[in-house]
PDB file of N, CA and C in Angstrom:
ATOM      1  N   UNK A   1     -11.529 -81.067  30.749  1.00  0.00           N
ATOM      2  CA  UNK A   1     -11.196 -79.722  31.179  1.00  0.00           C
ATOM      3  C   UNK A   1     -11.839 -79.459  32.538  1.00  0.00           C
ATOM      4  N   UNK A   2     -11.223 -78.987  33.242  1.00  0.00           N
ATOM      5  CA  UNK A   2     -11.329 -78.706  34.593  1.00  0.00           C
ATOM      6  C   UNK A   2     -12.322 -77.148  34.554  1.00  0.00           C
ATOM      7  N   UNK A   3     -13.201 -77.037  35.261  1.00  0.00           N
ATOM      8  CA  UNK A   3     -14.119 -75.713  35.690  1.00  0.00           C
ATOM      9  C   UNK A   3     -13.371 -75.219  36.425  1.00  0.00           C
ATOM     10  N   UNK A   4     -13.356 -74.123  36.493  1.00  0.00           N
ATOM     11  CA  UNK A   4     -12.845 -72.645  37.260  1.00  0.00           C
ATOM     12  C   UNK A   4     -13.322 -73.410  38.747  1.00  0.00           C
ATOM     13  N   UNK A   5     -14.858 -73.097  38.800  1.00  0.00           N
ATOM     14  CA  UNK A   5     -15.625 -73.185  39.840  1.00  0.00           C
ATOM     15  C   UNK A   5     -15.887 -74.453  40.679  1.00  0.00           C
ATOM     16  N   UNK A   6     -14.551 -75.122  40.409  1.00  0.00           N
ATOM     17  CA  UNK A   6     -15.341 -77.008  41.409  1.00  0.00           C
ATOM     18  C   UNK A   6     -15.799 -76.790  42.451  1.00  0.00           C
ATOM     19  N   UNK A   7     -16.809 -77.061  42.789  1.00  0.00           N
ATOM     20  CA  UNK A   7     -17.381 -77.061  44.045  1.00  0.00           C
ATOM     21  C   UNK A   7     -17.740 -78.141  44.359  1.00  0.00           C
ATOM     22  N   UNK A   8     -17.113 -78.798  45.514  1.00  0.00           N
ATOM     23  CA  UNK A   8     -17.043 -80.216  45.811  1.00  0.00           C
ATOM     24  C   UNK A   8     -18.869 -80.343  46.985  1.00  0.00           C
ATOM     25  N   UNK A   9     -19.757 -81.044  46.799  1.00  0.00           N
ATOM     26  CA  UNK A   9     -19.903 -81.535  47.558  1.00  0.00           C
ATOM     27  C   UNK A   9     -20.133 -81.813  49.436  1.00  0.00           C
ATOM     28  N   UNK A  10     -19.491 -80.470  49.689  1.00  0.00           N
ATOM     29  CA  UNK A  10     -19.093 -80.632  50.958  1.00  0.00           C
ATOM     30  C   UNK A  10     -20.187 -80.269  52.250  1.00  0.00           C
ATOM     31  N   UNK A  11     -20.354 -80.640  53.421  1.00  0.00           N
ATOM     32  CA  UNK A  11     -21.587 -80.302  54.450  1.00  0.00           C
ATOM     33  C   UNK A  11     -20.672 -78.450  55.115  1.00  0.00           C
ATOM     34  N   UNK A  12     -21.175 -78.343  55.676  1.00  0.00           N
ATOM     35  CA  UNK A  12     -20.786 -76.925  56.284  1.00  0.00           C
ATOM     36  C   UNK A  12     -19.580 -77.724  57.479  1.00  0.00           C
ATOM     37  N   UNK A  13     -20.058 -78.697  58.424  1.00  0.00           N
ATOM     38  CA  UNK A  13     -19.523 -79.167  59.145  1.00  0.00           C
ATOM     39  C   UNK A  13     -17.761 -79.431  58.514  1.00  0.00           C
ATOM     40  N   UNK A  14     -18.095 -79.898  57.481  1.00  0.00           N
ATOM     41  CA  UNK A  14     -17.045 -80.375  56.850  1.00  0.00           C
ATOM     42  C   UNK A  14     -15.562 -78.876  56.721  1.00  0.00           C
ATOM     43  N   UNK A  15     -16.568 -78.054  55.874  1.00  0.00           N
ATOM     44  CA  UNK A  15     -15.712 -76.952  55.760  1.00  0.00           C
ATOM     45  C   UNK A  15     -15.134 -76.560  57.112  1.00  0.00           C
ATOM     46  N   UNK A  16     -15.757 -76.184  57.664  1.00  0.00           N
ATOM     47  CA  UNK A  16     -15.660 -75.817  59.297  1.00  0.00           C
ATOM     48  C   UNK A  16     -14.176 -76.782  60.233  1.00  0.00           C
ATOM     49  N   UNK A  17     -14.373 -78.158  59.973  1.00  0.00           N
ATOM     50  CA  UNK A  17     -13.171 -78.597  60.148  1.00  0.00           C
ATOM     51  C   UNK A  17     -11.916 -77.976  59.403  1.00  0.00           C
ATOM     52  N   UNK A  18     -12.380 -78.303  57.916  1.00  0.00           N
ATOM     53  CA  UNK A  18     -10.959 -77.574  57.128  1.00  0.00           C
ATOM     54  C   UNK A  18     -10.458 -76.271  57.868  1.00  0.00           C
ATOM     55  N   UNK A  19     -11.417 -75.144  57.866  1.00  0.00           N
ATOM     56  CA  UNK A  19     -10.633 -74.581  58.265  1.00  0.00           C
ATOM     57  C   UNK A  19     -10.217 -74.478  59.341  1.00  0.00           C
ATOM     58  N   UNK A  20     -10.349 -75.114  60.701  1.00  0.00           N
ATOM     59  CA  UNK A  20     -10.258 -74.912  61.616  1.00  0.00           C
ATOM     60  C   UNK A  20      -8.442 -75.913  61.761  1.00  0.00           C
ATOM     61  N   UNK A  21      -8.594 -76.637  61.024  1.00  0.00           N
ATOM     62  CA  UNK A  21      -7.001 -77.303  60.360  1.00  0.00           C
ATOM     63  C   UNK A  21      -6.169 -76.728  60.029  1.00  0.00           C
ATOM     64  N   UNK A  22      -7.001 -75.867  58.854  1.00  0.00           N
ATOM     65  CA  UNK A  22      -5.871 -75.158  58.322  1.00  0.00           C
ATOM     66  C   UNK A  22      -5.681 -73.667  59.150  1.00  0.00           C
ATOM     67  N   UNK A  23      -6.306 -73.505  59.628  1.00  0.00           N
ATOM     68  CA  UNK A  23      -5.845 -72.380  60.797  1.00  0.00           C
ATOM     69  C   UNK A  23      -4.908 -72.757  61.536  1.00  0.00           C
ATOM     70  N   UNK A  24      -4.774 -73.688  62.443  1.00  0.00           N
ATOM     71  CA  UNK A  24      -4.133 -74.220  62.804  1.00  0.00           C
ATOM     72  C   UNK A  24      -2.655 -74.989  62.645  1.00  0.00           C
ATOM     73  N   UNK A  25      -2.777 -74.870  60.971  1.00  0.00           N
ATOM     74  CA  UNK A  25      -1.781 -75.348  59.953  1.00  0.00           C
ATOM     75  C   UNK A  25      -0.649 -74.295  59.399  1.00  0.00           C
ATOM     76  N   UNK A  26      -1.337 -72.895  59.691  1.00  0.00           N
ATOM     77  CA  UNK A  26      -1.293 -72.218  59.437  1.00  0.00           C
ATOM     78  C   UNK A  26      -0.323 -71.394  61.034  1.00  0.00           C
ATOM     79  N   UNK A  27      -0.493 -71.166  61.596  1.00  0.00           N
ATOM     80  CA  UNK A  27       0.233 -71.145  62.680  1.00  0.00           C
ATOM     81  C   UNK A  27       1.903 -71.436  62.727  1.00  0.00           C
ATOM     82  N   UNK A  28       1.764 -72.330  61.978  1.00  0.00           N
ATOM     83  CA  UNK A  28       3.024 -72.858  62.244  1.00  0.00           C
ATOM     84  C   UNK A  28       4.216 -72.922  61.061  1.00  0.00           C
ATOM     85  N   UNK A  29       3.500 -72.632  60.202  1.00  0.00           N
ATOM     86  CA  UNK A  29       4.229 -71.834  58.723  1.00  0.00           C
ATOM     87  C   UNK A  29       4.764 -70.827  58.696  1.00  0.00           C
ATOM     88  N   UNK A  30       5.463 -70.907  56.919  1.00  0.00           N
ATOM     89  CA  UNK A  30       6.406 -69.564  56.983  1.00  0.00           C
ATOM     90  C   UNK A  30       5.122 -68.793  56.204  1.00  0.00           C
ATOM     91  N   UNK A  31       5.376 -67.282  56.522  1.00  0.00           N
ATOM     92  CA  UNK A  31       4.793 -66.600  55.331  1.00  0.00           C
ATOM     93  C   UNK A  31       4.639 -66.518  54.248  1.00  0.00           C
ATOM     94  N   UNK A  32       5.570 -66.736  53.529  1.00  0.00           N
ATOM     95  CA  UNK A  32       5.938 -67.396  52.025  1.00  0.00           C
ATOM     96  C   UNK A  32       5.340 -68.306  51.409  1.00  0.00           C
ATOM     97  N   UNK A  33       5.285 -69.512  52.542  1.00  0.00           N
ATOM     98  CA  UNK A  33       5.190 -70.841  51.893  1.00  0.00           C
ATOM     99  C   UNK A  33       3.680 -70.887  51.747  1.00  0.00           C
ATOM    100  N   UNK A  34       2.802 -69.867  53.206  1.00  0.00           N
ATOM    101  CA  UNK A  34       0.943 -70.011  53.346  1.00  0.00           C
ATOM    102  C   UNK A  34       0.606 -68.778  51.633  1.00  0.00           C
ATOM    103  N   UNK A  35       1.483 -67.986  51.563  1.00  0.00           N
ATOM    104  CA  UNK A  35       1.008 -67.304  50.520  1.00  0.00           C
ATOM    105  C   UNK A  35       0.872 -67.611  49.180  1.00  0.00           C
ATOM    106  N   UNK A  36       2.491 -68.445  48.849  1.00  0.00           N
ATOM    107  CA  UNK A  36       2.437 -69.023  47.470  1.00  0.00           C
ATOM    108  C   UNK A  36       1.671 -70.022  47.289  1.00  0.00           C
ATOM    109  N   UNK A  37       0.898 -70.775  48.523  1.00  0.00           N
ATOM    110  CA  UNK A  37       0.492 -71.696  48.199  1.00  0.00           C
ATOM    111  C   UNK A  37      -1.423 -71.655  48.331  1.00  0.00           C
ATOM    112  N   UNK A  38      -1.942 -70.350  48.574  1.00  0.00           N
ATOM    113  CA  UNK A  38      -3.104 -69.745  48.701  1.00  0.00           C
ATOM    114  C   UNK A  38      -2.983 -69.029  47.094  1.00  0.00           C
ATOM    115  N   UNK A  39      -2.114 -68.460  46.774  1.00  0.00           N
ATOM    116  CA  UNK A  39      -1.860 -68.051  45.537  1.00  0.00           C
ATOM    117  C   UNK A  39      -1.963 -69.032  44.448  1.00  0.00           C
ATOM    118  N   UNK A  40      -0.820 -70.252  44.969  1.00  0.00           N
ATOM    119  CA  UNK A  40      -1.159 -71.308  43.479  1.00  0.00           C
ATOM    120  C   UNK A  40      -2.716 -72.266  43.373  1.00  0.00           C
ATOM    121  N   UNK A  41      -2.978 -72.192  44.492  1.00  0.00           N
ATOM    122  CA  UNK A  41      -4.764 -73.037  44.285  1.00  0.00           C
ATOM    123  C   UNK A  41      -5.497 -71.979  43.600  1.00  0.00           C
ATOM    124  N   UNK A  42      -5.839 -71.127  44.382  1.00  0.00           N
ATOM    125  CA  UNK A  42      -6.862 -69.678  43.751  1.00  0.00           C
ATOM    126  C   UNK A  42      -7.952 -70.887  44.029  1.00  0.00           C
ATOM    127  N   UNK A  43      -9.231 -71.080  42.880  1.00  0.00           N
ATOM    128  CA  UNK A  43     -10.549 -71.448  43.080  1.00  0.00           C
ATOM    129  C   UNK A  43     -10.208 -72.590  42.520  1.00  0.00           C
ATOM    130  N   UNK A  44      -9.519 -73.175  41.861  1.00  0.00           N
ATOM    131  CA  UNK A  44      -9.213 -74.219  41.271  1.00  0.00           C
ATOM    132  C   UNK A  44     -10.202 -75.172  42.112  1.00  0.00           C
ATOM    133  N   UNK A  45      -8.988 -75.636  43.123  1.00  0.00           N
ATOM    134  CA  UNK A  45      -9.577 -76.638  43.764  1.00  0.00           C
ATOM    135  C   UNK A  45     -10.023 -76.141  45.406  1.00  0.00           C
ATOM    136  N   UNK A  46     -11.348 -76.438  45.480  1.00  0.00           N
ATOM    137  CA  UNK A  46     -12.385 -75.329  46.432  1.00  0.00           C
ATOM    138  C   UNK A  46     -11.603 -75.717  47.930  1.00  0.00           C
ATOM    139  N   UNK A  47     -11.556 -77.209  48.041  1.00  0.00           N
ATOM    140  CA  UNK A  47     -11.332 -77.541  49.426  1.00  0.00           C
ATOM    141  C   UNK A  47      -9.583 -77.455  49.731  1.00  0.00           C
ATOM    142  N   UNK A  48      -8.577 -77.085  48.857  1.00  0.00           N
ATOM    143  CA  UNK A  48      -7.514 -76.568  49.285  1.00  0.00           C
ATOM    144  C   UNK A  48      -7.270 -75.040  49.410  1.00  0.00           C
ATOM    145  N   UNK A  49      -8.210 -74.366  48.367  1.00  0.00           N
ATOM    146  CA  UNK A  49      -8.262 -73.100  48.515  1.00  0.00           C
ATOM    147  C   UNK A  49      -8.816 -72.610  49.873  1.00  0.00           C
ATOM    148  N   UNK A  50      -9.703 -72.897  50.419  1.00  0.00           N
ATOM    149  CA  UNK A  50     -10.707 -72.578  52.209  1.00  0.00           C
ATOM    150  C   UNK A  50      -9.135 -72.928  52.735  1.00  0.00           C
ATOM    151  N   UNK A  51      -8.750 -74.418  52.710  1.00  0.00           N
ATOM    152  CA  UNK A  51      -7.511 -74.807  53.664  1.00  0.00           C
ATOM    153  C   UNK A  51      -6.588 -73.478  54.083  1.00  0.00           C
ATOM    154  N   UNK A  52      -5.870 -73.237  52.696  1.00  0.00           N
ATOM    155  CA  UNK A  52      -4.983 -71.811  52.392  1.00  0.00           C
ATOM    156  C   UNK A  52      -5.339 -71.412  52.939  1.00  0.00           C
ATOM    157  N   UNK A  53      -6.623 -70.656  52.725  1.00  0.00           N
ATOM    158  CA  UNK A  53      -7.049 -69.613  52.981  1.00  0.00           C
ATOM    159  C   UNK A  53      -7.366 -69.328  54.185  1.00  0.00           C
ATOM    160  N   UNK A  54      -7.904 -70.323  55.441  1.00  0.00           N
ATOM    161  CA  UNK A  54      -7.826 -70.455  56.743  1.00  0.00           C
ATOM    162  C   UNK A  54      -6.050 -70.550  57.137  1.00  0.00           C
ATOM    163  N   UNK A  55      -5.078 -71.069  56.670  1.00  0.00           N
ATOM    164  CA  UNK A  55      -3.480 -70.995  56.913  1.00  0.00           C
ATOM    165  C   UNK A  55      -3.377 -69.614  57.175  1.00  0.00           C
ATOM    166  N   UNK A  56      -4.058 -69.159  56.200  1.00  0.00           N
ATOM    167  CA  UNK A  56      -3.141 -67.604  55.696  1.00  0.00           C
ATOM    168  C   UNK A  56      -3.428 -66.665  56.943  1.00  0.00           C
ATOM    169  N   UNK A  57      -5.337 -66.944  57.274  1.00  0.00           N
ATOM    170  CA  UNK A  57      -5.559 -66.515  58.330  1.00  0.00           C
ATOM    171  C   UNK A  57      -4.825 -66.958  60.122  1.00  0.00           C
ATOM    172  N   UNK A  58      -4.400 -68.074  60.149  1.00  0.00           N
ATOM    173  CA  UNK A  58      -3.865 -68.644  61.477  1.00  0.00           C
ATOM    174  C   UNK A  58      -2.763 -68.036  61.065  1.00  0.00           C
ATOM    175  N   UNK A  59      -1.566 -67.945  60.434  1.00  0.00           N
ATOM    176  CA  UNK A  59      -0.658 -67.327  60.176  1.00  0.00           C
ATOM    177  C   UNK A  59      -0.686 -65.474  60.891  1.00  0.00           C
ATOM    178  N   UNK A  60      -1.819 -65.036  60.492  1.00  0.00           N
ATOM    179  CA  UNK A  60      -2.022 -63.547  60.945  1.00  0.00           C
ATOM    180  C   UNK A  60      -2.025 -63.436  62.307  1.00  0.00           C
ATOM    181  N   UNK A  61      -2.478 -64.375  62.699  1.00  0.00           N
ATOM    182  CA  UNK A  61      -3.286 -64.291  63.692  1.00  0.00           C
ATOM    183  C   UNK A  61      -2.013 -65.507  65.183  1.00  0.00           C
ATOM    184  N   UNK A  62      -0.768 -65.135  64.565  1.00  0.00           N
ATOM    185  CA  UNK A  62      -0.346 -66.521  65.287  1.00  0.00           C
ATOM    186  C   UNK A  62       0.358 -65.563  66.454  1.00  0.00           C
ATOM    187  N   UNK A  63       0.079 -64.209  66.366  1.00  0.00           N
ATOM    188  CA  UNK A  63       0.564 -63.514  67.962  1.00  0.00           C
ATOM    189  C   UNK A  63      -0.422 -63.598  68.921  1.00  0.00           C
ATOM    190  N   UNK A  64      -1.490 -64.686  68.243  1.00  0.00           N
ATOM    191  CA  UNK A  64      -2.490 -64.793  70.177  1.00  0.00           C
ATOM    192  C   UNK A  64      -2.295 -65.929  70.533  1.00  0.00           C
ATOM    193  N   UNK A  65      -1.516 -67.200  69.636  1.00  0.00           N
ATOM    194  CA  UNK A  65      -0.449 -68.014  70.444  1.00  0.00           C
ATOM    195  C   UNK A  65       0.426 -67.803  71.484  1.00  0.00           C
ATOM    196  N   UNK A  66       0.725 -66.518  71.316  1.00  0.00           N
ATOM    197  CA  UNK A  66       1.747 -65.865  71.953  1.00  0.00           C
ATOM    198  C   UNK A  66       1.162 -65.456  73.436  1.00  0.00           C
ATOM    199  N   UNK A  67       0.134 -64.425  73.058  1.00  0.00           N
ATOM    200  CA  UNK A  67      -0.710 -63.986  74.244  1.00  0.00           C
ATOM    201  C   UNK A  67      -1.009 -64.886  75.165  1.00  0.00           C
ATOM    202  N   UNK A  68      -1.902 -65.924  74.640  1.00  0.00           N
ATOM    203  CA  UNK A  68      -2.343 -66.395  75.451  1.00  0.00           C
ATOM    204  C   UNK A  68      -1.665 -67.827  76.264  1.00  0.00           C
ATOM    205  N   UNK A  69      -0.964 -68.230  75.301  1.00  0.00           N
ATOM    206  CA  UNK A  69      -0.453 -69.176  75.762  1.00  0.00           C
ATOM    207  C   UNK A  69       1.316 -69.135  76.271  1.00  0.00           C
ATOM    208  N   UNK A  70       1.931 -67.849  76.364  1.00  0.00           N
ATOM    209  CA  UNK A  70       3.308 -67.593  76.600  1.00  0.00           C
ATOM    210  C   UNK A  70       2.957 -67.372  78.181  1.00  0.00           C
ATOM    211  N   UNK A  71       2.046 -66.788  78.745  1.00  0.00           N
ATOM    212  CA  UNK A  71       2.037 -66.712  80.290  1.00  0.00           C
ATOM    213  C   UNK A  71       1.554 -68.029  80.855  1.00  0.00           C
ATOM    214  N   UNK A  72       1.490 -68.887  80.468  1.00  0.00           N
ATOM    215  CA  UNK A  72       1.205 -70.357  80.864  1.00  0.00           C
ATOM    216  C   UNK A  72       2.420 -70.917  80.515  1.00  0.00           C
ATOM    217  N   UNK A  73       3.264 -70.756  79.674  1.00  0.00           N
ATOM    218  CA  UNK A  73       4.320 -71.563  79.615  1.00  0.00           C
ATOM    219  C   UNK A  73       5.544 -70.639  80.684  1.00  0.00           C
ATOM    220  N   UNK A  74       5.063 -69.666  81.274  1.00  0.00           N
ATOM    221  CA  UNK A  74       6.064 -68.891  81.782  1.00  0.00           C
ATOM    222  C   UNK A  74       5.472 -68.956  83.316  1.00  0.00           C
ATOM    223  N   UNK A  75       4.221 -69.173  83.723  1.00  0.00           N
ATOM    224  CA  UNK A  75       4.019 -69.526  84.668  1.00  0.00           C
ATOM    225  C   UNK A  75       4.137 -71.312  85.307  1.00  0.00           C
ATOM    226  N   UNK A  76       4.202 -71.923  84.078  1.00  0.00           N
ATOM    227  CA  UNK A  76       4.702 -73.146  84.238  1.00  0.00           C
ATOM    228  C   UNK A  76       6.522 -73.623  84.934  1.00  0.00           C
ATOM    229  N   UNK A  77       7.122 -72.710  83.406  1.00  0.00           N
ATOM    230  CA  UNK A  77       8.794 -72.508  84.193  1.00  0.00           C
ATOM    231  C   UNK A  77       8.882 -72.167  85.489  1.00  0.00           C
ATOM    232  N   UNK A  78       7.967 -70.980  85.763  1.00  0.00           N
ATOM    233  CA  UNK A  78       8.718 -70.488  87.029  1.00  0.00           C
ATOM    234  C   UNK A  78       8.405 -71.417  88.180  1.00  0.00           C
ATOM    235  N   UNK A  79       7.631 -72.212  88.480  1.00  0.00           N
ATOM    236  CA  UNK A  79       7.067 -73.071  89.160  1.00  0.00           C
ATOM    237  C   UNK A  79       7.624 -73.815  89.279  1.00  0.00           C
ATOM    238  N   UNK A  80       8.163 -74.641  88.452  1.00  0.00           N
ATOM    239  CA  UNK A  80       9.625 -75.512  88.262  1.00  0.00           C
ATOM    240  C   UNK A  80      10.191 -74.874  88.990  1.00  0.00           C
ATOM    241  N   UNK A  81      10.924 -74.129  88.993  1.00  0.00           N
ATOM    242  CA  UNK A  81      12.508 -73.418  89.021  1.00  0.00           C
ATOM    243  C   UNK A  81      12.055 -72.980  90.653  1.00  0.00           C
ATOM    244  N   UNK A  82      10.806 -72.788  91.383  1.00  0.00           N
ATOM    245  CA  UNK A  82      10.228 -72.142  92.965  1.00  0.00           C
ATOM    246  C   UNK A  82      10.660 -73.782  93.642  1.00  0.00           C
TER     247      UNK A  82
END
């Protein structure tokens, strides 16, 4: 039988990558797919749940893709095209 609570093992460093993955992983998803799937881990399993759970956050957060990096791709075009 599986514990509610697995807690793997892991260094801080370690987590810190995950989420910085799954932020990143997260970005580029549908809404749906980062939710049901932050929803179906829950605590189960610790190091997919942080993953999710950093998705869910890059997901929120994927209009400063936009910000910051749409006037670089628009100052790039126009430069081309001068």
């Amino acid at each position: 039988m599986v514990s509610k609570n697995t807690y793997v093992n892991t260094s801080k460093f370690n987590i810190f990558i995950i989420y910085i993955i799954g932020f990143f992983f997260g970005i580029f998803l549908t809404k749906t797919f980062v939710y049901e799937l932050k929803d179906d881990t829950k605590e189960y399993d610790f190091i997919m749940y942080q993953f999710y759970r950093a998705a869910h956050y890059g997901y929120k957060f994927r209009f400063l893709l936009f910000i910051f990096i749409g006037p670089i791709i628009l100052i790039t075009l126009l430069s081309l095209l001068i």
